[in-house]
C-alpha atoms as a PDB file:
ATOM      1  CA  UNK A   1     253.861  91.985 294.812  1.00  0.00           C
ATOM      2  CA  UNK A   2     251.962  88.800 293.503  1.00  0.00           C
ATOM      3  CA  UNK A   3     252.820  85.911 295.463  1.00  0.00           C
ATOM      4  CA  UNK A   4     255.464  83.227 293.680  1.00  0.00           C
ATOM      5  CA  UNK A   5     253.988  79.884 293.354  1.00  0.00           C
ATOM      6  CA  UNK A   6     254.804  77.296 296.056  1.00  0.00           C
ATOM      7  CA  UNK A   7     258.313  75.890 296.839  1.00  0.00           C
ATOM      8  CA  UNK A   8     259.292  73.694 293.474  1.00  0.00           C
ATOM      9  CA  UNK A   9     257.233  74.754 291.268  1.00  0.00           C
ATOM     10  CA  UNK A  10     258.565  75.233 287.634  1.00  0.00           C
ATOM     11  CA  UNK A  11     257.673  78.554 286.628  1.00  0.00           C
ATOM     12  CA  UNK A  12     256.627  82.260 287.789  1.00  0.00           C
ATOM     13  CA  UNK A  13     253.050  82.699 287.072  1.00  0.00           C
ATOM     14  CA  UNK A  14     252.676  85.046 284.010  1.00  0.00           C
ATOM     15  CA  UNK A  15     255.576  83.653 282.096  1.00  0.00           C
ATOM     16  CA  UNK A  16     255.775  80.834 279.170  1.00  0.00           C
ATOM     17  CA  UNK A  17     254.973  77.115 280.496  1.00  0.00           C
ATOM     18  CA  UNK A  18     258.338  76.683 278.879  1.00  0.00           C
ATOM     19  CA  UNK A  19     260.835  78.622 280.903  1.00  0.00           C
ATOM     20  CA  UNK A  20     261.778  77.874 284.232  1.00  0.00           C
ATOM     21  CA  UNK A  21     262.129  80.266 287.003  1.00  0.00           C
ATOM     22  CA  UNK A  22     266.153  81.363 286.069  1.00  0.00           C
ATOM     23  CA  UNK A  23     264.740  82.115 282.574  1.00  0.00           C
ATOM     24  CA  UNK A  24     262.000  84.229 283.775  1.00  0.00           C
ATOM     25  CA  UNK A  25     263.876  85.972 286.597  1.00  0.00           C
ATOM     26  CA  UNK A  26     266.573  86.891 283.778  1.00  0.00           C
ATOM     27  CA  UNK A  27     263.403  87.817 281.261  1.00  0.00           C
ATOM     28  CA  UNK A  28     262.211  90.304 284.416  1.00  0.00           C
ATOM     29  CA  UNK A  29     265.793  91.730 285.149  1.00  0.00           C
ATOM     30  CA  UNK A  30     266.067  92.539 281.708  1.00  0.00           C
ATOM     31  CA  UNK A  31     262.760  94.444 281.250  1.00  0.00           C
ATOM     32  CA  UNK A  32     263.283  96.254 284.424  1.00  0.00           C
ATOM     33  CA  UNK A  33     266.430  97.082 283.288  1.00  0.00           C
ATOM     34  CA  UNK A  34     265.152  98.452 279.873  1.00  0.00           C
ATOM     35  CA  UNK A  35     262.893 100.636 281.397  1.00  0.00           C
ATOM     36  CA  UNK A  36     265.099 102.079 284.172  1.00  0.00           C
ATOM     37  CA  UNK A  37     267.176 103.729 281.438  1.00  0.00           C
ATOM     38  CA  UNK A  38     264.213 105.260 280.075  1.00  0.00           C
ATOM     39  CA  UNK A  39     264.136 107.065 283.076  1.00  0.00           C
ATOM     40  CA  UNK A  40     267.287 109.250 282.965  1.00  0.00           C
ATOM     41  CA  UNK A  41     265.197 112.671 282.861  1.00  0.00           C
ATOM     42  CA  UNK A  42     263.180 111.820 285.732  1.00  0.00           C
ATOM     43  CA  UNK A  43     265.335 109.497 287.717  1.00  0.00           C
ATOM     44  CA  UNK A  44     265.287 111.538 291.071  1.00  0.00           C
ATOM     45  CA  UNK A  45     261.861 112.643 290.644  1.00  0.00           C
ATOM     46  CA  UNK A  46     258.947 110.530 293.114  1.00  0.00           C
ATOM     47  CA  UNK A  47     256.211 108.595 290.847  1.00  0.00           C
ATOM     48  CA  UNK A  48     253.036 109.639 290.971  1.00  0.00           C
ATOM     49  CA  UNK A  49     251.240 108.109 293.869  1.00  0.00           C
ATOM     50  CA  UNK A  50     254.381 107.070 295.036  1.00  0.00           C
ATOM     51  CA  UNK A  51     257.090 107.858 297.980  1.00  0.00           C
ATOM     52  CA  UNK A  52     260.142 106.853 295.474  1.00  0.00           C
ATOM     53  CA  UNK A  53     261.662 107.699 292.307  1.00  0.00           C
ATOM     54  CA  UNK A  54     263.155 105.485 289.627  1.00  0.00           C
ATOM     55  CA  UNK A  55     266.769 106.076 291.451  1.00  0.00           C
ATOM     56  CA  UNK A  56     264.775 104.842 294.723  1.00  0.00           C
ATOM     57  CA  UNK A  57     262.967 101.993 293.109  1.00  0.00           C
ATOM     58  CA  UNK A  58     266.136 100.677 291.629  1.00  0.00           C
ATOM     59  CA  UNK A  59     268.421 100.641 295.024  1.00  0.00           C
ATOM     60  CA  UNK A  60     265.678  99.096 296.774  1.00  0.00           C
ATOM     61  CA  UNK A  61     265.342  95.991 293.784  1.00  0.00           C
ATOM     62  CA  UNK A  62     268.994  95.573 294.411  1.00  0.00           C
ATOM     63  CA  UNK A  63     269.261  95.636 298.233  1.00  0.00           C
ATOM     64  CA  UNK A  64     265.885  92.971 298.226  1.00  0.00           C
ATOM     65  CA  UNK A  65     267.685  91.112 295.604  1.00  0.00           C
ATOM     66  CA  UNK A  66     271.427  90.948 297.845  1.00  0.00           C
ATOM     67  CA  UNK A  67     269.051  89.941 300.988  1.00  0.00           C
ATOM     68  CA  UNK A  68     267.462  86.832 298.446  1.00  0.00           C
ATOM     69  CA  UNK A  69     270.252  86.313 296.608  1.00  0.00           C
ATOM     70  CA  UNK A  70     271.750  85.270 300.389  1.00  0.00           C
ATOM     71  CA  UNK A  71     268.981  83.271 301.062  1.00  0.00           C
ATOM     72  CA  UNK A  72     268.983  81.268 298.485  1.00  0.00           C
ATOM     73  CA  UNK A  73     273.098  80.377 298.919  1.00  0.00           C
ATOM     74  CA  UNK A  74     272.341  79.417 302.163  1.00  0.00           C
ATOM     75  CA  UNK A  75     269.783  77.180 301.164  1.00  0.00           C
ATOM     76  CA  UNK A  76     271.692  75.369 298.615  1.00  0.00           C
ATOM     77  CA  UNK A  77     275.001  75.187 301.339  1.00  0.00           C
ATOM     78  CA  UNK A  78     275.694  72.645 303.716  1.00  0.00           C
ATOM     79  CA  UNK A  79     275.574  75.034 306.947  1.00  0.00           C
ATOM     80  CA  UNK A  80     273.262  74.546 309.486  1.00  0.00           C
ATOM     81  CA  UNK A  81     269.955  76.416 309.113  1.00  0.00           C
ATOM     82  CA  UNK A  82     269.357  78.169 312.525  1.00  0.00           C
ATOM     83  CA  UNK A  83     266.112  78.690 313.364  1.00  0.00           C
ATOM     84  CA  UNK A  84     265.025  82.390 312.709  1.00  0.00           C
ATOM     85  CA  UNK A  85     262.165  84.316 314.383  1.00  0.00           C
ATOM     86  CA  UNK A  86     259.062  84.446 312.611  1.00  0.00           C
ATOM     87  CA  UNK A  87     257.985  88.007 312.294  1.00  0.00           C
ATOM     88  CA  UNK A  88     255.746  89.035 309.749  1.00  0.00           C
ATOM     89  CA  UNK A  89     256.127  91.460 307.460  1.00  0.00           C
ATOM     90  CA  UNK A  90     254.395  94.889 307.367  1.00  0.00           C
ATOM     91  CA  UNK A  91     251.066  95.763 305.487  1.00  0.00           C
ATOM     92  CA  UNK A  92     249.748  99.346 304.992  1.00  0.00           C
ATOM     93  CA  UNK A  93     246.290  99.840 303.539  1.00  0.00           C
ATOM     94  CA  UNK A  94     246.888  95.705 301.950  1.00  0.00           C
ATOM     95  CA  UNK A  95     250.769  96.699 300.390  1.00  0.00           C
ATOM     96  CA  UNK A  96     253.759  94.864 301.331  1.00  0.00           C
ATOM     97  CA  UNK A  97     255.900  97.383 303.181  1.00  0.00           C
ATOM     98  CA  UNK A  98     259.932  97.518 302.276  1.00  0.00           C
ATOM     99  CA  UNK A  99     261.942  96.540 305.914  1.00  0.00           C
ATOM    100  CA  UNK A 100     264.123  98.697 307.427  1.00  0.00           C
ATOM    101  CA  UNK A 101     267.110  97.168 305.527  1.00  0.00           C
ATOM    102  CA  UNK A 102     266.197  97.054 302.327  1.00  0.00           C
ATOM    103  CA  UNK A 103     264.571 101.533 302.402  1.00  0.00           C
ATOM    104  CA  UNK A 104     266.371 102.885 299.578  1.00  0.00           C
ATOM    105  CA  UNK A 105     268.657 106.180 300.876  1.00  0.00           C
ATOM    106  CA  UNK A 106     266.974 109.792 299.899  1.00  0.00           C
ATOM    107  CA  UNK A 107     269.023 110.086 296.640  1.00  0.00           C
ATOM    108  CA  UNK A 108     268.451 106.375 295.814  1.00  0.00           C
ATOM    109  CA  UNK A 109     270.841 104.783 293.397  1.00  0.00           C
ATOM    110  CA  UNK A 110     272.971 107.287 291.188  1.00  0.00           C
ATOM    111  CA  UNK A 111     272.294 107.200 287.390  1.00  0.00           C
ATOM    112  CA  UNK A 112     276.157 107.317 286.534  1.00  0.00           C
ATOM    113  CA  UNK A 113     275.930 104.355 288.613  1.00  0.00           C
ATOM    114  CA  UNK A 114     273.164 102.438 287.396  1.00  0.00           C
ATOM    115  CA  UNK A 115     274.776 100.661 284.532  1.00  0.00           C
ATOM    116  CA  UNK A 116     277.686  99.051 286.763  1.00  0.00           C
ATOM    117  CA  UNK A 117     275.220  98.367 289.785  1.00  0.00           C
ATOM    118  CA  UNK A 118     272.576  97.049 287.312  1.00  0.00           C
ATOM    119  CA  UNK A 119     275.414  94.680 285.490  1.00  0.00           C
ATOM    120  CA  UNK A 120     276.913  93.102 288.904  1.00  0.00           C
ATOM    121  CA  UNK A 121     273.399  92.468 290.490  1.00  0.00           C
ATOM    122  CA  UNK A 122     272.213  90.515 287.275  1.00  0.00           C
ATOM    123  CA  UNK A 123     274.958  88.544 287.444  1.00  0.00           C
ATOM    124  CA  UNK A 124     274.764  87.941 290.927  1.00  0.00           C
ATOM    125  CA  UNK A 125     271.697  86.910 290.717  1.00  0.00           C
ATOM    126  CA  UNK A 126     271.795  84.820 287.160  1.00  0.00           C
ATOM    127  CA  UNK A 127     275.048  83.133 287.874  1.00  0.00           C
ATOM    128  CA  UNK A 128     272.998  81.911 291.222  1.00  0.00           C
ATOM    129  CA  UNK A 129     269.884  81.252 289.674  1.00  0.00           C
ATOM    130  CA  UNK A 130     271.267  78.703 287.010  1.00  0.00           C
ATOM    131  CA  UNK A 131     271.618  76.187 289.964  1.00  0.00           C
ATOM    132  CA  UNK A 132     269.015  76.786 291.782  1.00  0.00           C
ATOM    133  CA  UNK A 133     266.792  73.818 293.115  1.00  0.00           C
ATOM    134  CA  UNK A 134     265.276  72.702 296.395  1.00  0.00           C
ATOM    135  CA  UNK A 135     266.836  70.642 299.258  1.00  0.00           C
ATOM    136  CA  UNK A 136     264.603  68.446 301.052  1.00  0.00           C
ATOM    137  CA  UNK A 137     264.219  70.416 304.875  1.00  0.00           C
ATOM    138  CA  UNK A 138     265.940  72.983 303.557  1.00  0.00           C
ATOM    139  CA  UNK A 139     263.556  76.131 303.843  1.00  0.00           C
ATOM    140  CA  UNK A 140     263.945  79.954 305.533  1.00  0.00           C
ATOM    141  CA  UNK A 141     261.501  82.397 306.784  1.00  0.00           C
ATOM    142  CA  UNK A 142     260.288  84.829 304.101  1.00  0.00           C
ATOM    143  CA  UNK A 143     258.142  87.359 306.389  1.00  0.00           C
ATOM    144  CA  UNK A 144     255.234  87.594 303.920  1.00  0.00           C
ATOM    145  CA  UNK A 145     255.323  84.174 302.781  1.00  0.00           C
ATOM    146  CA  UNK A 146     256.393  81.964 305.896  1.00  0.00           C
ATOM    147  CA  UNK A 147     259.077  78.856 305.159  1.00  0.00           C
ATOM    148  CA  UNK A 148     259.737  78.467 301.406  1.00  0.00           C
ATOM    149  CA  UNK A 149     262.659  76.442 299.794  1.00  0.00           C
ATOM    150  CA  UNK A 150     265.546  78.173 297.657  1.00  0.00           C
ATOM    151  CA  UNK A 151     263.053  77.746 294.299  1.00  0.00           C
ATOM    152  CA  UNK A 152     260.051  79.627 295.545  1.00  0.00           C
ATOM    153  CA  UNK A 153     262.913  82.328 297.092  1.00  0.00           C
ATOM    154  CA  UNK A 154     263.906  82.978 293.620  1.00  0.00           C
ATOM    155  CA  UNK A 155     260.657  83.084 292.690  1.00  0.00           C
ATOM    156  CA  UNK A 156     259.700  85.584 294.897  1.00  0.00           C
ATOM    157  CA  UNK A 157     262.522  87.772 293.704  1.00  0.00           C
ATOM    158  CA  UNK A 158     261.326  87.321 290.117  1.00  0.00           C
ATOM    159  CA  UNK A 159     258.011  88.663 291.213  1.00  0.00           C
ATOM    160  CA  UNK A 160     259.730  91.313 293.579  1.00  0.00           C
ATOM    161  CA  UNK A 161     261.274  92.767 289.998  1.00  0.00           C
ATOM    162  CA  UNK A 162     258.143  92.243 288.179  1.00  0.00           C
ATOM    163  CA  UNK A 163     256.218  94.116 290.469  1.00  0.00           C
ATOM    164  CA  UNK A 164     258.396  97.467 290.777  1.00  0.00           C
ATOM    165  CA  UNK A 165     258.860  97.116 287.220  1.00  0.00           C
ATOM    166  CA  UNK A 166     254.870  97.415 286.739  1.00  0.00           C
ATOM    167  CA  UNK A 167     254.865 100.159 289.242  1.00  0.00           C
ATOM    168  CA  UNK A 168     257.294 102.017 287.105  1.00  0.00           C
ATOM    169  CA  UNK A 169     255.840 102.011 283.927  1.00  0.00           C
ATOM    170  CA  UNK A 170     252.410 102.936 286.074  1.00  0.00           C
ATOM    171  CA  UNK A 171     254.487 105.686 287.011  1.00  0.00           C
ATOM    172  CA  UNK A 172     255.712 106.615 283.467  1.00  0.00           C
ATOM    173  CA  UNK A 173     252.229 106.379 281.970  1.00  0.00           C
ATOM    174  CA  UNK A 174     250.821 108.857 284.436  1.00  0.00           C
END
C-alpha cells in the first residue's frame, strides 16, 4: 500500500489536484466496487500469487475500513485520546502484513452479501469522510505510519482501497 501523504494534506497522491481526500476515497470505493462484481465467477477462488480471493479481499477492505472508520470518529470527538502502545506493524519480504483483526475468515465475504455489505460500508465511510479535518494534538498510532491526524487516516484508507483494488485487477489480468 503506497503511503498517504502527511497529516492535512489536500489530496491522495494519484488523484486530480482538484478533489479532496472524501472525493477520492468515494472515487476509490467506487472502482473497487465496480470491479468486485466482475468477480462473481471467481469470487472464492485465491488470485494468482496471492493467499486470498476476491470474497477474501473484500471482507478484509471492510474490516480495515470499520477499524479507520473508528479512528477517525475518535479523532474528530471530544474524548480523551489515551495513549496507545506503539507496535509496528508486520513486513514480509517488504509487504504490509493484514493484523490479526482485520484476516478475512476462509470463505471471506459472501457474494449474496456483497451488495448490502458493500452499500453500508460506503456509507459509513462517506457520510464520515464529508467532515473530516484535523484537530490540533489530535493524532493516533497507525502501526505502519506512526501518529497521523484524522485527514492522513482517511487517507490511508483511500490508499488501503486503492491498493487491493490494483491487486485485484493484477489478479484478473493474470
Amino acid at each position: 500500500m503506497p503511503a498517504p501523504l502527511p497529516s492535512g494534506s489536500p489530496q491522495v497522491p494519484g488523484t486530480r489536484p482538484d478533489t479532496g481526500p472524501a472525493a477520492a476515497l468515494a472515487h476509490e470505493l467506487g472502482a473497487l466496487e465496480a470491479h468486485l462484481r466482475t468477480r462473481q465467477a471467481d469470487w472464492q477462488r485465491p488470485q494468482p500469487g496471492r493467499a486470498w480471493s476476491p470474497a477474501q479481499e473484500a471482507e478484509h477492505v471492510i474490516l480495515i475500513g470499520e477499524a479507520g472508520r473508528r479512528a477517525i470518529r475518535l479523532l474528530l470527538s471530544e474524548r480523551e485520546l489515551r495513549p496507545l502502545p506503539h507496535v509496528p506493524g508486520t513486513l514480509r519480504e517488504g509487504r504490509r502484513q493484514a493484523p490479526e483483526f482485520a484476516q478475512p475468515g476462509e470463505a471471506g465475504l459472501a457474494w449474496g452479501e456483497l451488495e448490502t455489505a458493500w452499500a453500508a460500508h460506503r456509507a459509513a465511510l462517506l457520510e464520515l469522510a464529508a467532515g473530516v479535518h484535523d484537530r490540533p494534538g489530535r493524532t493516533l498510532w497507525h502501526p505502519f505510519l506512526g501518529e497521523i491526524g484524522a485527514v492522513a487516516w482517511l487517507n490511508s484508507l483511500t490508499a488501503h482501497v486503492r491498493h487491493h483494488r490494483e491487486l485485484l485487477e493484477a489478479g484478473a489480468r493474470a
